[in-house]
N, C-alpha and C. Protein backbone atom coordinates (compact mmCIF):
# COMPACT_ATOMS: atom_id res chain seq x y z
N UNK A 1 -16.31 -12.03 20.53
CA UNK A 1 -16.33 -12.75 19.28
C UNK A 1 -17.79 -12.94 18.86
N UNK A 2 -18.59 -12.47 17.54
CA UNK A 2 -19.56 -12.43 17.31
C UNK A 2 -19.39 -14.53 16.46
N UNK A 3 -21.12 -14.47 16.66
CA UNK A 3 -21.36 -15.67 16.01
C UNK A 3 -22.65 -15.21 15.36
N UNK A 4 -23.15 -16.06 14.73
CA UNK A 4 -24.19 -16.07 13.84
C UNK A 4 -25.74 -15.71 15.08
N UNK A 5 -25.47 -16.54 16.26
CA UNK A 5 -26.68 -16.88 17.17
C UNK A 5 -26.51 -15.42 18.02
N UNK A 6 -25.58 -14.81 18.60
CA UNK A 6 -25.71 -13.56 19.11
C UNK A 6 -25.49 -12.09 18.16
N UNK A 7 -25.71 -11.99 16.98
CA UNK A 7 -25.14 -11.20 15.83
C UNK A 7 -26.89 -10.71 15.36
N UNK A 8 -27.16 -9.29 15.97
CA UNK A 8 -28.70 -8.79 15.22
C UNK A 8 -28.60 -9.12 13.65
N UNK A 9 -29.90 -9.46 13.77
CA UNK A 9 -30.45 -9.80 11.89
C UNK A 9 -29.79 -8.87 10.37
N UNK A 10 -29.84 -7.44 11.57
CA UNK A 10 -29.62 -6.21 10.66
C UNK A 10 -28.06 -6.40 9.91
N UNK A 11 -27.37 -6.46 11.36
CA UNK A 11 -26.01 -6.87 11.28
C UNK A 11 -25.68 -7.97 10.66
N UNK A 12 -26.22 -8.71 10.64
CA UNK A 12 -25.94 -9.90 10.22
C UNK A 12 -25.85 -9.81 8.33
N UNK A 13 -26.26 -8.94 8.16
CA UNK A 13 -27.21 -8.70 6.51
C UNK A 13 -26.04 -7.81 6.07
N UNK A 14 -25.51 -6.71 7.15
CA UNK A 14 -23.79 -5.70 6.38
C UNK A 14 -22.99 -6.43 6.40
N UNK A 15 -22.76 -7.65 7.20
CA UNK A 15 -21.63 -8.52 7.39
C UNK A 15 -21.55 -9.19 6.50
N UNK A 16 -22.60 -9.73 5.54
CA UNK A 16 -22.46 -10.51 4.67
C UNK A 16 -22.40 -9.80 3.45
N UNK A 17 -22.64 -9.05 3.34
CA UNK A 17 -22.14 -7.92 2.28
C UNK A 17 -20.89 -7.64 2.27
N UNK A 18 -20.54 -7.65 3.16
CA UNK A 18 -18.51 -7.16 3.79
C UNK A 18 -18.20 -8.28 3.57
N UNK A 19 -18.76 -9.70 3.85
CA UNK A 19 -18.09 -10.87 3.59
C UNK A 19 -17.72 -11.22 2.00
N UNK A 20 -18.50 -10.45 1.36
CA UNK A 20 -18.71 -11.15 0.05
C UNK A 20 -17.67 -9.97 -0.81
N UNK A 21 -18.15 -9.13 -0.22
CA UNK A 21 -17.07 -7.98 -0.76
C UNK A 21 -15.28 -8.34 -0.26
N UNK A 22 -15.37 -8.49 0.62
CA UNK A 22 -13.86 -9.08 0.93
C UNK A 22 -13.27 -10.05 0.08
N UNK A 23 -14.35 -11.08 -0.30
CA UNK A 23 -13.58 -12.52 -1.24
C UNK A 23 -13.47 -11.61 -2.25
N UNK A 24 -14.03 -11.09 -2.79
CA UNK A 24 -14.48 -10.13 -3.90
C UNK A 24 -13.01 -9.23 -4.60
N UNK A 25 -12.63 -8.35 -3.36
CA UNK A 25 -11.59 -7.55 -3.80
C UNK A 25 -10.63 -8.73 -3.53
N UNK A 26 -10.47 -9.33 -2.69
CA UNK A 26 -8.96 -10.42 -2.33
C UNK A 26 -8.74 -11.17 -3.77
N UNK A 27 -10.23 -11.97 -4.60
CA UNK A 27 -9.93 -12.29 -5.95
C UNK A 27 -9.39 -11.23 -7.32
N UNK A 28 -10.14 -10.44 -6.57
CA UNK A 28 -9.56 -9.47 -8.02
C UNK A 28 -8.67 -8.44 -8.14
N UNK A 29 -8.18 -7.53 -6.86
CA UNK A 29 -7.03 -6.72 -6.72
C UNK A 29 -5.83 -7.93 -5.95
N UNK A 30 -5.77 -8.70 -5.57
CA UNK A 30 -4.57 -9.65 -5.33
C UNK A 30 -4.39 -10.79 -5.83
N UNK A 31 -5.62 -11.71 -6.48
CA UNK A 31 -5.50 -12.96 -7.17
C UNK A 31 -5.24 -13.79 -5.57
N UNK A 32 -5.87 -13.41 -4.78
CA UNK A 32 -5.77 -14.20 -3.62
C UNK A 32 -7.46 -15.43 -3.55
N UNK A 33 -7.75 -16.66 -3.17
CA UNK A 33 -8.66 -17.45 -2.89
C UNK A 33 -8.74 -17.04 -0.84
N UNK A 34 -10.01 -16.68 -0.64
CA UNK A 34 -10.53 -16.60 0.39
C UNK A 34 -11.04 -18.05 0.57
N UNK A 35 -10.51 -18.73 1.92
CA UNK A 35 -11.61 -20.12 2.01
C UNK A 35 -11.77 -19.96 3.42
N UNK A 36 -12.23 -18.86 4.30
CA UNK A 36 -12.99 -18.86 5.61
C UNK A 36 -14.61 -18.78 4.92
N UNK A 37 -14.73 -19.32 6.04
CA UNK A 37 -16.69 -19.40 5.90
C UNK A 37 -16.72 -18.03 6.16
N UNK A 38 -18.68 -17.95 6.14
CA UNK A 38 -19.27 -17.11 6.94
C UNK A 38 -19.08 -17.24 8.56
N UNK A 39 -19.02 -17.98 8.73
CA UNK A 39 -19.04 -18.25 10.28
C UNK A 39 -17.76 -18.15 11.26
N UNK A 40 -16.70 -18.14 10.35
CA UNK A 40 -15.47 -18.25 10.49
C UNK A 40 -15.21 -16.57 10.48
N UNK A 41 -15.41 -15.88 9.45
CA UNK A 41 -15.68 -14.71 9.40
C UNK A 41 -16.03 -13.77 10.92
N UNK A 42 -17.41 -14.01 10.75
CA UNK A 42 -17.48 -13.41 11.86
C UNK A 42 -17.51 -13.35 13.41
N UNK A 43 -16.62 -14.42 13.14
CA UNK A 43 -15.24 -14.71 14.54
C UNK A 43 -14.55 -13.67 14.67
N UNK A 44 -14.54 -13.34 13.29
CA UNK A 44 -13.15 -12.01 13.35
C UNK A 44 -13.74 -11.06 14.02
N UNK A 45 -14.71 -10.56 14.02
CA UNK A 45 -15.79 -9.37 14.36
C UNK A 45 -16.33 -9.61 16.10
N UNK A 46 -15.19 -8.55 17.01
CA UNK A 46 -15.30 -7.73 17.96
C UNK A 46 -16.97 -7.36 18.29
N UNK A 47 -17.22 -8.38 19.73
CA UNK A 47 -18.89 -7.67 20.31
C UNK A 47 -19.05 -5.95 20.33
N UNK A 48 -17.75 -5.06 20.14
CA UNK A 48 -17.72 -3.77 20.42
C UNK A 48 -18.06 -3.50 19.25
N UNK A 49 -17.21 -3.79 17.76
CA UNK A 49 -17.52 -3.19 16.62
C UNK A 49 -19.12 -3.83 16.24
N UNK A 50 -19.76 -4.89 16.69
CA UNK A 50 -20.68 -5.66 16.22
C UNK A 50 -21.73 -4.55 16.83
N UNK A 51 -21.89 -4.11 18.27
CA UNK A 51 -22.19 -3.27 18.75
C UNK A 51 -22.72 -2.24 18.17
N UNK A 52 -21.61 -1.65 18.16
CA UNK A 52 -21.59 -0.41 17.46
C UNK A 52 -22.30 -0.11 15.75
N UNK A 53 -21.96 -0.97 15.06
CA UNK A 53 -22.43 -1.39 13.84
C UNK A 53 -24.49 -1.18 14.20
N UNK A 54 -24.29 -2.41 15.56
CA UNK A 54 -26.32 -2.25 15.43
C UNK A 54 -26.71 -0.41 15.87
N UNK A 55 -25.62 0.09 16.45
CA UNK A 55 -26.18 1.64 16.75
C UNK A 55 -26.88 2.11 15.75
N UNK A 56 -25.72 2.16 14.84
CA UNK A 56 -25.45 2.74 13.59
C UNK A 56 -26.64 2.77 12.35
N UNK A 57 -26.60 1.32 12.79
CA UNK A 57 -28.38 0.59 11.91
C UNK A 57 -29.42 1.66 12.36
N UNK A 58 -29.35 1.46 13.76
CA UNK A 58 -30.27 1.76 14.48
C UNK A 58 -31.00 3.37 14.33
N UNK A 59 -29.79 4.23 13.66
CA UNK A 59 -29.74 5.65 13.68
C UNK A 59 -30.41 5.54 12.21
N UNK A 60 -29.83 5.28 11.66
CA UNK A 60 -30.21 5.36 10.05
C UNK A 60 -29.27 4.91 9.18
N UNK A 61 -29.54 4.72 7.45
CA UNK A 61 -29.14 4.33 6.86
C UNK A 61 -27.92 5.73 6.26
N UNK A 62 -27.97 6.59 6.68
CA UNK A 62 -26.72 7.46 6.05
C UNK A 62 -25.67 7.19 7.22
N UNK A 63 -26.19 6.76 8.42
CA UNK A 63 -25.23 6.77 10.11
C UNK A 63 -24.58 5.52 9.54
N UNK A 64 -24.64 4.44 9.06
CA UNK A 64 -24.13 3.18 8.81
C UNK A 64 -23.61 3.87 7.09
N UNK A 65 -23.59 4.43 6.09
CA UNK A 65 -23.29 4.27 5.79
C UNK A 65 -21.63 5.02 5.55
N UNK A 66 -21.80 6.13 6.93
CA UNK A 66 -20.88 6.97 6.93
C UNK A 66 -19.90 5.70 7.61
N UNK A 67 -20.29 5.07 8.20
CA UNK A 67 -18.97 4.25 9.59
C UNK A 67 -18.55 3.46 8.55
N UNK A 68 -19.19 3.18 7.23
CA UNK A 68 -18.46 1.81 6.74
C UNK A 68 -18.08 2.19 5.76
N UNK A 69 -18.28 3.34 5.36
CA UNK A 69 -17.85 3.73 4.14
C UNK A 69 -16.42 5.04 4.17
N UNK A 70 -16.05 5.08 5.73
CA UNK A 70 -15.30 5.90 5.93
C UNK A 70 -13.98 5.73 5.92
N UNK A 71 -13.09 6.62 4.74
CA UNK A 71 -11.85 5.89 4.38
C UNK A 71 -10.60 4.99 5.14
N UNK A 72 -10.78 5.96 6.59
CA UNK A 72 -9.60 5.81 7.26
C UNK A 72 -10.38 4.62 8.87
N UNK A 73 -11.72 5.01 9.01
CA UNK A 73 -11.89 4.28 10.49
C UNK A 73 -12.61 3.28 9.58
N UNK A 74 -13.35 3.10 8.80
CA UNK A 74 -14.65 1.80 8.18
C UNK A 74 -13.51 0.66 8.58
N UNK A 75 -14.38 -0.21 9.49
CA UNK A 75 -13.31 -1.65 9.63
C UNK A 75 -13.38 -2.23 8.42
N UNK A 76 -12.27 -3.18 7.92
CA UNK A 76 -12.42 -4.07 6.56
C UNK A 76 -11.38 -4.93 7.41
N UNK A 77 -11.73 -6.07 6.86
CA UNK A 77 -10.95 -7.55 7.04
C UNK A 77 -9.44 -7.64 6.20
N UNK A 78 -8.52 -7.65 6.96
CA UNK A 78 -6.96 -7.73 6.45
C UNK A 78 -6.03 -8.56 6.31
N UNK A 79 -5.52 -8.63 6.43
CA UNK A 79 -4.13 -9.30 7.08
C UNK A 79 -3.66 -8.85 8.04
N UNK A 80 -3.37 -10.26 9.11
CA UNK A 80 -2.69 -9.86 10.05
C UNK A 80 -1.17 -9.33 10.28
N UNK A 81 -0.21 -9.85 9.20
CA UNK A 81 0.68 -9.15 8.62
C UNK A 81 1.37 -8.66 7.12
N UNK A 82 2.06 -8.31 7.11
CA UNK A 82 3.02 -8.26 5.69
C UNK A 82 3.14 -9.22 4.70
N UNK A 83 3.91 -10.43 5.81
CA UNK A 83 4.16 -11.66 5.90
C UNK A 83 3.33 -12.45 5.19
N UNK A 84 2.61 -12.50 5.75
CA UNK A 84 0.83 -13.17 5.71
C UNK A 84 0.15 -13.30 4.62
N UNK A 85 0.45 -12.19 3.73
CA UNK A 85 -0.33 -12.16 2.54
C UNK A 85 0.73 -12.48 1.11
N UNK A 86 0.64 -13.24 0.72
CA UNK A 86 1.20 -13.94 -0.80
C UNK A 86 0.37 -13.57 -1.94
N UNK A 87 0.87 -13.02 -2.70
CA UNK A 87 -0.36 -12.65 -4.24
C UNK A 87 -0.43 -13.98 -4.61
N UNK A 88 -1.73 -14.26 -4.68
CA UNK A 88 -1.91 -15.38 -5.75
C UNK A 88 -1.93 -16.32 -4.47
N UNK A 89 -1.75 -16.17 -3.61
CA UNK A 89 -2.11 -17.26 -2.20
C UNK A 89 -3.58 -17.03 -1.84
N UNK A 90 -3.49 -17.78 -0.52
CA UNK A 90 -5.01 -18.22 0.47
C UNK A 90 -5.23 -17.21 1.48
N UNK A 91 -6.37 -16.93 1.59
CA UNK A 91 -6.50 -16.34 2.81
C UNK A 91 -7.67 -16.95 3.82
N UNK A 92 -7.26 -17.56 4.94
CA UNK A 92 -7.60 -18.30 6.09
C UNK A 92 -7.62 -17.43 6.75
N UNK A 93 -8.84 -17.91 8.04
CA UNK A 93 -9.13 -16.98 9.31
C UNK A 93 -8.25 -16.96 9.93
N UNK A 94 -6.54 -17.52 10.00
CA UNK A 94 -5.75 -17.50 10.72
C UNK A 94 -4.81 -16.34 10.17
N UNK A 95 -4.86 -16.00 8.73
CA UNK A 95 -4.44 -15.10 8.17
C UNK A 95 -4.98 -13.38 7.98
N UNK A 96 -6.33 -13.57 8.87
CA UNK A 96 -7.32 -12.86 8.47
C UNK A 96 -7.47 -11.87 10.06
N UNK A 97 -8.02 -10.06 9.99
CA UNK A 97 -8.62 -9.65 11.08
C UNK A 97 -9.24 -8.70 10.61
N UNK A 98 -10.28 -7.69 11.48
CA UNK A 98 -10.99 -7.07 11.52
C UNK A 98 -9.70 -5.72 12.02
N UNK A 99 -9.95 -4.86 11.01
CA UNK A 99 -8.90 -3.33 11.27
C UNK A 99 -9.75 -2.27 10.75
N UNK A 100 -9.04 -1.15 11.55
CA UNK A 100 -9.36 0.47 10.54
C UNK A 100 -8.63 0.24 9.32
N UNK A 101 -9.43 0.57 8.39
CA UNK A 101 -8.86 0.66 6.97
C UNK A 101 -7.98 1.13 6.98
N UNK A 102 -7.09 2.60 7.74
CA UNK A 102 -6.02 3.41 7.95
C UNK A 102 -5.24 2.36 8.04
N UNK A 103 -4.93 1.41 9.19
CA UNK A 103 -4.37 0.68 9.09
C UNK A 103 -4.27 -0.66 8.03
N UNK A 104 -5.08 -1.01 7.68
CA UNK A 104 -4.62 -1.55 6.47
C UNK A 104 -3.86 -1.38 5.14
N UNK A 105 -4.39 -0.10 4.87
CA UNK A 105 -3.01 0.93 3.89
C UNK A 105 -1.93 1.18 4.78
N UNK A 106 -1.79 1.40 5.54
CA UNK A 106 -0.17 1.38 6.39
C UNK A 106 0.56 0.21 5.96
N UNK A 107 -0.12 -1.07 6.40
CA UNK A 107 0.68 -2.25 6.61
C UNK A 107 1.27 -2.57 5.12
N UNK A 108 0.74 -2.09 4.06
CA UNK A 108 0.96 -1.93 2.86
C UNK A 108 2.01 -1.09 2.17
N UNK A 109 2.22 0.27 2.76
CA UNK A 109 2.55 0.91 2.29
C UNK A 109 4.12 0.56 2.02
N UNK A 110 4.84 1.45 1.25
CA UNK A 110 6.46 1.03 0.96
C UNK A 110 6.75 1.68 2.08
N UNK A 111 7.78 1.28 2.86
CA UNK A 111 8.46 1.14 3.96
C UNK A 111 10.07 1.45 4.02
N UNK A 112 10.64 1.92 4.96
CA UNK A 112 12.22 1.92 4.83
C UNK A 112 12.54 0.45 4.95
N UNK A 113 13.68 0.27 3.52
CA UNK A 113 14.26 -1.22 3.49
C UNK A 113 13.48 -1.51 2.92
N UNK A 114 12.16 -1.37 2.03
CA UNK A 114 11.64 -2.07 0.71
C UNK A 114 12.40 -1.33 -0.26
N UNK A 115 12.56 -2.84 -1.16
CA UNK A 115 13.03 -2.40 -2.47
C UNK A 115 11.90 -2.55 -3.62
N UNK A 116 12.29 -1.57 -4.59
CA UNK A 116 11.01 -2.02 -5.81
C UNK A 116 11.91 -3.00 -6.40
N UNK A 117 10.98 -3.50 -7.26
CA UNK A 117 11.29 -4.50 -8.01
C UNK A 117 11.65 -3.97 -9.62
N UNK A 118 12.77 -4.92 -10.54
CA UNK A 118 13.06 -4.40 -11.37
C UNK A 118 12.34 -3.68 -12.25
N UNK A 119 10.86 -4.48 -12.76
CA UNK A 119 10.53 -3.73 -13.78
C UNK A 119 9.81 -2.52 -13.10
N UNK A 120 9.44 -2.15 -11.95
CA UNK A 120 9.05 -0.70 -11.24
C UNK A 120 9.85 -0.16 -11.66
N UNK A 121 11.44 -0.18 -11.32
CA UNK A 121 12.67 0.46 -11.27
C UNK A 121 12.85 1.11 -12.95
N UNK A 122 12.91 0.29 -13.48
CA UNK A 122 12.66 0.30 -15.08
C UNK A 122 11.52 1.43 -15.24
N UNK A 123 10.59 1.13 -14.97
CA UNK A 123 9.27 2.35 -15.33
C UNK A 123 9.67 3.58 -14.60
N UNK A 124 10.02 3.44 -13.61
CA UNK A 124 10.13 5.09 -12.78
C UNK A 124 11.22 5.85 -13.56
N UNK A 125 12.48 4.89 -14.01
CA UNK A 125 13.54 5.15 -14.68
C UNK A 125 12.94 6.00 -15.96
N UNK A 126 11.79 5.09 -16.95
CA UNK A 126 11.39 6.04 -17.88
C UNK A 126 10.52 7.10 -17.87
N UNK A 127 10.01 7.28 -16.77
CA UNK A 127 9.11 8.55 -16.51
C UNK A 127 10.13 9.63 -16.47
N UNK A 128 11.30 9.27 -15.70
CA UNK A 128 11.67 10.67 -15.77
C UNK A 128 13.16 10.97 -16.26
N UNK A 129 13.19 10.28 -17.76
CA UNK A 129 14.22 10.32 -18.08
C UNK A 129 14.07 10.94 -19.52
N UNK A 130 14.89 12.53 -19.78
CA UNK A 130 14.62 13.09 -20.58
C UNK A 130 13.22 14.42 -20.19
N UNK A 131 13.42 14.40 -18.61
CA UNK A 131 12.09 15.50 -18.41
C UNK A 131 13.10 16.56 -17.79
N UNK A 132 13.42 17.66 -18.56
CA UNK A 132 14.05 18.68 -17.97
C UNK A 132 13.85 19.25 -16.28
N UNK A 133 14.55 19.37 -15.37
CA UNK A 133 14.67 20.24 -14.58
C UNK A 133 14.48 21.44 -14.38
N UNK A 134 13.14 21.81 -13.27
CA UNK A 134 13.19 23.66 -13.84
C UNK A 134 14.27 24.36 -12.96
N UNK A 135 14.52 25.61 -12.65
CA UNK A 135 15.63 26.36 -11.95
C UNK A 135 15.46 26.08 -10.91
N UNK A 136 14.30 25.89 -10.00
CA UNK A 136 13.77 26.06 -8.95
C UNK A 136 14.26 24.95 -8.33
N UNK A 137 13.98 23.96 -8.82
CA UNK A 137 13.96 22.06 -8.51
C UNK A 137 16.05 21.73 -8.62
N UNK A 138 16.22 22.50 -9.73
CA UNK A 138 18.09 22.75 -9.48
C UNK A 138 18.46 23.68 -8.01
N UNK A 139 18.35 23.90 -8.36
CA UNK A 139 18.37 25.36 -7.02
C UNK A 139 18.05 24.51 -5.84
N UNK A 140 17.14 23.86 -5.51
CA UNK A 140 16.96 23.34 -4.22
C UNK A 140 17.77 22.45 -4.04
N UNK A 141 17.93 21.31 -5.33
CA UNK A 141 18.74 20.27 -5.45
C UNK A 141 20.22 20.53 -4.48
N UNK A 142 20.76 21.76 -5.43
CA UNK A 142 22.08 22.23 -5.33
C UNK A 142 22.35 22.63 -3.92
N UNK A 143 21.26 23.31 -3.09
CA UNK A 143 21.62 23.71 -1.68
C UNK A 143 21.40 23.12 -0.71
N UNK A 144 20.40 21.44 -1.23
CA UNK A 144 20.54 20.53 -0.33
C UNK A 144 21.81 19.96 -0.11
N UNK A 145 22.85 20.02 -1.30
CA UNK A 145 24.00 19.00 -1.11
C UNK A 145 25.01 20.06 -0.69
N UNK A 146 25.07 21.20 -0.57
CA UNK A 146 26.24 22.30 -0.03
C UNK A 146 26.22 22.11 1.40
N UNK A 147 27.55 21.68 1.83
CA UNK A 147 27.97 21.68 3.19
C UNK A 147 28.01 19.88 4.01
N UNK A 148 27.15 18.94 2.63
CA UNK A 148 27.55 17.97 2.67
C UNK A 148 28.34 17.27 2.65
N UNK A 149 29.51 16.31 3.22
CA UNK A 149 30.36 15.60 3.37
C UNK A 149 30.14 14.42 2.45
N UNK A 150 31.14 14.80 1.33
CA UNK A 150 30.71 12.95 0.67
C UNK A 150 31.97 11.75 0.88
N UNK A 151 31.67 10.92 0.89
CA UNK A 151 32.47 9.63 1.12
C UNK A 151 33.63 9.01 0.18
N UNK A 152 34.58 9.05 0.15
CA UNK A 152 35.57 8.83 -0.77
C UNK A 152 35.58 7.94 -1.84
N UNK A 153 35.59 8.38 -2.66
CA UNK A 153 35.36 7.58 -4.07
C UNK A 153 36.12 6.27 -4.51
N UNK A 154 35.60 5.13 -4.79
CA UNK A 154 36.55 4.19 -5.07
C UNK A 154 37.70 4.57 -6.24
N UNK A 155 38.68 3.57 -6.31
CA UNK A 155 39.38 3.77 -8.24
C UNK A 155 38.31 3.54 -9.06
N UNK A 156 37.42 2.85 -8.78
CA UNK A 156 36.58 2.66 -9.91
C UNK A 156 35.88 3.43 -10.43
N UNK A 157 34.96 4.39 -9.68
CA UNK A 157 34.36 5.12 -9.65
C UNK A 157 35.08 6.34 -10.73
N UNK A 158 35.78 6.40 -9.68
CA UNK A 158 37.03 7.72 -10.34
C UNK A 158 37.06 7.56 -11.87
N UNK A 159 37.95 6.52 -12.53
CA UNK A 159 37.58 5.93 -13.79
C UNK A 159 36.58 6.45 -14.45
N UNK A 160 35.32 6.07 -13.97
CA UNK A 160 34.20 5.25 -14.45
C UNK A 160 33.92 6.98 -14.93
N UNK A 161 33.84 7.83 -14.00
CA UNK A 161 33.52 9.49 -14.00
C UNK A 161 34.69 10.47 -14.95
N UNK A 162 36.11 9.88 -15.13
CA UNK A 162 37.06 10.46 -16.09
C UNK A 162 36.36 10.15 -17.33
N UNK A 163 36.26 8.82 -17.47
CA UNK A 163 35.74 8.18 -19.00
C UNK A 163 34.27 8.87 -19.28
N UNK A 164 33.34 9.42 -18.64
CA UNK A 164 32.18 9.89 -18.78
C UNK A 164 32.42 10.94 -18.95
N UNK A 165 33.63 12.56 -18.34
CA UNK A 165 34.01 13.27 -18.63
C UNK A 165 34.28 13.61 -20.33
N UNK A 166 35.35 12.28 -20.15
CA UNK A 166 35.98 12.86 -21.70
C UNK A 166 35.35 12.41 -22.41
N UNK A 167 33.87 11.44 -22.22
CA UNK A 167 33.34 11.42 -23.60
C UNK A 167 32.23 12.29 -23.70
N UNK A 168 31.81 13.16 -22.98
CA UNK A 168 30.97 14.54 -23.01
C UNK A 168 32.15 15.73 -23.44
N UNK A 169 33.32 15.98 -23.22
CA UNK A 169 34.28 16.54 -23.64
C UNK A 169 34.26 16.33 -25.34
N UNK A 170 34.52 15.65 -25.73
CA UNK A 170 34.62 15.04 -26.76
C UNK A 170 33.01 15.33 -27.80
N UNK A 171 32.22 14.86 -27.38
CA UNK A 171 30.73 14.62 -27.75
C UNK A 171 30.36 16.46 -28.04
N UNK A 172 30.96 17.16 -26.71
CA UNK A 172 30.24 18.25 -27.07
C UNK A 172 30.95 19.38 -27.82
N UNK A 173 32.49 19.13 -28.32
CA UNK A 173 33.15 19.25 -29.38
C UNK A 173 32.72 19.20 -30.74
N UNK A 174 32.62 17.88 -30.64
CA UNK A 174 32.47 17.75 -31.83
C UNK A 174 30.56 18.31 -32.44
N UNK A 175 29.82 18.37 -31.37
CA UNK A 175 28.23 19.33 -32.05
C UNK A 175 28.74 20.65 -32.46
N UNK A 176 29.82 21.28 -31.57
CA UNK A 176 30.27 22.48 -31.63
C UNK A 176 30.29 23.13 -33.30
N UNK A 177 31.45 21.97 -33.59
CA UNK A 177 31.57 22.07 -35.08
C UNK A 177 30.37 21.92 -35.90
């Protein structure tokens, strides 16, 4: 666990840059209030990554800026879970850790068993409604579902698919004329 009193000067100077950048994006891509200190902060921060960080200094300024600027390993301060994070909530050092960025887009990402929410559902609905199908995208469609077993249709259903029948029956009659 780094503190202020064992934490090089150098280090001490990216950390607070990362610190400030963290409240930074948490206010403005989540509408979240950060209220850990500095000091609280870099509690979160591992003697290994703190370590490693003074190498990095130590090598040069492109060596530090590759480790922190690197999409998938650069550590950034997260959430410790899913759970954890509320839009428009707090984020406390109890809510808070030091991760590979990789993992931080994971813990994010949509998941089996997330649902979108209506108005997503709504927008995806109008992106692709009214965008023709090419042969290719039918064609695959069609030979994914051959040899598939489907599940027996309610009465309702049944209905619901006669009445949609005969009014395309009907509908495309009458353009005919």
């Amino acid at each position: 666990m780094a503190t202020i009193d064992n934490t090089p000067e150098p280090v001490l100077e990216l950390l607070w840059k990362e610190y400030n950048s963290t409240i930074n994006y948490q206010r403005t891509k989540n509408q979240i209030r950060v209220t850990m200190t500095f000091a609280e902060y870099l509690s979160l921060w591992s003697t290994t990554r703190i370590n490693t960080m003074a190498k990095k200094i130590a090598q040069g300024q492109k060596s530090i800026d590759y480790y922190m600027g690197n999409k998938l390993y650069a550590p950034v301060c997260g959430w410790v879970s899913r759970e954890a994070r509320v839009i428009g909530g707090t984020m406390t050092v109890a809510d808070a850790r030091i991760m590979k960025s990789e993992d931080s887009l994971k813990m994010f990402r949509f998941q089996t068993g997330d649902k979108h929410e209506a108005d997503a559902r709504a927008r995806i609905g109008d992106a692709k409604r009214g965008v023709k199908q090419s042969e290719e995208h039918v064609r695959k469609r069609t030979k994914g579902q051959i040899g598939k077993k489907r599940p027996p249709m309610s009465e309702v259903a049944k209905a619901k698919l006669r009445a949609t029948r005969a009014a395309n029956k009907i509908a495309k009659a009458t353009n005919s004329d």
